[in-house]
Protein backbone atom coordinates (compact mmCIF):
# COMPACT_ATOMS: atom_id res chain seq x y z
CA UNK A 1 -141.32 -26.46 169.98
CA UNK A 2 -139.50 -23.50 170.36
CA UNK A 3 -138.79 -20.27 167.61
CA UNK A 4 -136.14 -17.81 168.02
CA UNK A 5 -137.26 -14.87 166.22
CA UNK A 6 -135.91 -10.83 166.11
CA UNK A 7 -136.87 -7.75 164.20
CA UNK A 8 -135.11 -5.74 162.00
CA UNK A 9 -135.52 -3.16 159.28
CA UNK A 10 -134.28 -3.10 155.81
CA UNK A 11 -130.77 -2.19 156.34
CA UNK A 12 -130.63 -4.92 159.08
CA UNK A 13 -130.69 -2.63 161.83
CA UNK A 14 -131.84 -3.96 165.23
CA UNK A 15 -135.87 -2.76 166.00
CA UNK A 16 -135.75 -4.48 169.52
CA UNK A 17 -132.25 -4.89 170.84
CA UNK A 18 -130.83 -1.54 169.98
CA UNK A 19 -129.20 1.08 172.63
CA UNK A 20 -132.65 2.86 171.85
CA UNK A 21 -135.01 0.21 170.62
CA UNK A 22 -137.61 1.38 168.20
CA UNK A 23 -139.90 -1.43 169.87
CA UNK A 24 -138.22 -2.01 173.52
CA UNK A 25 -138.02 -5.73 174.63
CA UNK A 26 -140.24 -5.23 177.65
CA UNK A 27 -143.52 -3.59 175.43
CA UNK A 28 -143.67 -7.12 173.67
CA UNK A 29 -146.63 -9.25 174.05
CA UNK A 30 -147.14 -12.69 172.24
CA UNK A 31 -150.28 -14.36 172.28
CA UNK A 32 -152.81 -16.39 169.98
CA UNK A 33 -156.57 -16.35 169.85
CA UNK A 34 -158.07 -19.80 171.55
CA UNK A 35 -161.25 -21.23 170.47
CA UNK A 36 -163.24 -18.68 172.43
CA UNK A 37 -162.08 -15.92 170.82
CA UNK A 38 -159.69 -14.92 173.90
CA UNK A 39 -156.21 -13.87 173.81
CA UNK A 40 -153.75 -16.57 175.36
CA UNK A 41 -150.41 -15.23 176.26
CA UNK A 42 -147.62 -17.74 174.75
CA UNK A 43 -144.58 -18.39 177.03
CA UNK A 44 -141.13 -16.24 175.84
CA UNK A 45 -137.99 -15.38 176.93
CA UNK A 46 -136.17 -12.50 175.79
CA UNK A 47 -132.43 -13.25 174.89
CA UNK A 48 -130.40 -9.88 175.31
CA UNK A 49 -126.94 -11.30 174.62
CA UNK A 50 -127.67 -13.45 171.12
CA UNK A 51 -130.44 -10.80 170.39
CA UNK A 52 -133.71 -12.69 169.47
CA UNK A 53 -136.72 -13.89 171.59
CA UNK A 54 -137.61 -16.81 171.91
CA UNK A 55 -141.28 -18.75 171.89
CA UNK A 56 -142.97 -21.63 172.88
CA UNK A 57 -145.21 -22.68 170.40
CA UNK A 58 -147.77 -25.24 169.75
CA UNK A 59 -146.28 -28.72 168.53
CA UNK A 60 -148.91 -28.72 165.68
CA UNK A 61 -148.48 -28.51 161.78
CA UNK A 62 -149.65 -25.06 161.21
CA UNK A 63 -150.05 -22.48 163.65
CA UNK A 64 -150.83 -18.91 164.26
CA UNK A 65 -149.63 -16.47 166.68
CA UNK A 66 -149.56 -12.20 167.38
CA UNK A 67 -146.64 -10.48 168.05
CA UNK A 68 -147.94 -7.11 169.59
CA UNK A 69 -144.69 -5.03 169.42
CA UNK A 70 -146.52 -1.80 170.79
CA UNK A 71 -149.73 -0.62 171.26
CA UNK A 72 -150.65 0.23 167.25
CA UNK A 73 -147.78 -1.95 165.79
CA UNK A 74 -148.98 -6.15 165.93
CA UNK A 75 -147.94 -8.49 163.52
CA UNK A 76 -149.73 -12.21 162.42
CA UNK A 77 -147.48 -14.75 162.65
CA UNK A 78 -148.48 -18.12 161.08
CA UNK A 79 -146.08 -21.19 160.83
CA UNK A 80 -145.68 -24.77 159.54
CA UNK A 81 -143.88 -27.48 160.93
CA UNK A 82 -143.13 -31.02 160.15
CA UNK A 83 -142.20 -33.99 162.04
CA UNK A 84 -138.65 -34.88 161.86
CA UNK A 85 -138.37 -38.76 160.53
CA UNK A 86 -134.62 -38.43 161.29
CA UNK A 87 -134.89 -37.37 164.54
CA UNK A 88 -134.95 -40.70 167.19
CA UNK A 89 -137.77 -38.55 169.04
CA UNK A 90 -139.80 -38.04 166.17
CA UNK A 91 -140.36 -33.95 167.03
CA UNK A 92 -141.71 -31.63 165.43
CA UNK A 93 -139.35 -29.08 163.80
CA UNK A 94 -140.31 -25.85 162.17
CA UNK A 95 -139.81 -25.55 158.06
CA UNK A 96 -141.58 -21.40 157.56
CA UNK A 97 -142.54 -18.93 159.33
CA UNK A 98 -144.46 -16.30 158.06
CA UNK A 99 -144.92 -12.54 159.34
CA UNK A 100 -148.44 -11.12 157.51
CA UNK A 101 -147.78 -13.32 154.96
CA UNK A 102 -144.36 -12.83 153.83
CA UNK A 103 -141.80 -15.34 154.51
CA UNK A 104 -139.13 -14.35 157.17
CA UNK A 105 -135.53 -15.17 156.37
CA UNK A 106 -133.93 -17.99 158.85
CA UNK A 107 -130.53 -16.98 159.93
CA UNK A 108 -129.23 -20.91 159.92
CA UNK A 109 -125.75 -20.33 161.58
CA UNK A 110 -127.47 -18.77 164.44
CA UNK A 111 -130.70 -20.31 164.02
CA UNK A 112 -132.90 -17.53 164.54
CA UNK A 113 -135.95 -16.27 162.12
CA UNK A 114 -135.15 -12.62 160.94
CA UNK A 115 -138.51 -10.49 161.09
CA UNK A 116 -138.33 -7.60 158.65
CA UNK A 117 -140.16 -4.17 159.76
């Protein structure tokens, strides 16, 4: 399952893909905590072009994952997702995502999850 998520502040400015990024693309880390209390780094791509970055998640129906976007600056990221019935390959596909517990706003035409900072 994949999420396409970007960052931006208040006014909508961009926070990552900016001509001087307030938190440059190549800082990122993405990870989530396994059952030994490790960080595991998640797979992602950064997407210059279309602006977002995208993750490989879990397939699972709640999940949680850390977006470190520098040093002092991380942010919990916990999701649901449900399996699509109308879908012939019965995948799952994600309904919320939530940034330290507030809801993040999914840009449907481009379908990308706006992060607010």
């Amino acid at each position: 399952m994949v999420s396409n998520i970007n960052y931006k502040d208040s006014n909508g400015k961009e926070l990552i893909f900016a001509d001087t990024p307030l938190y440059p693309a190549a800082d990122i880390k993405i990870y989530k905590i396994d059952i030994n209390d490790r960080e595991t780094p998640l797979s992602f791509t950064i997407n210059k072009e279309s602006k977002f970055i995208s993750i490989n998640l879990d397939k699972v129906e709640n999940g949680t994952f850390y977006i470190q976007l520098k040093s002092d600056v991380q942010d919990k990221i916990t999701y649901t997702a449900k399996i699509d019935a109308n879908d012939p390959c019965r995948d799952y596909k994600l309904q919320e995502i939530k940034q330290n517990d507030i809801i993040g706003q999914y840009d449907q035409k481009n379908q990308i999850w706006i992060l607010k900072k």
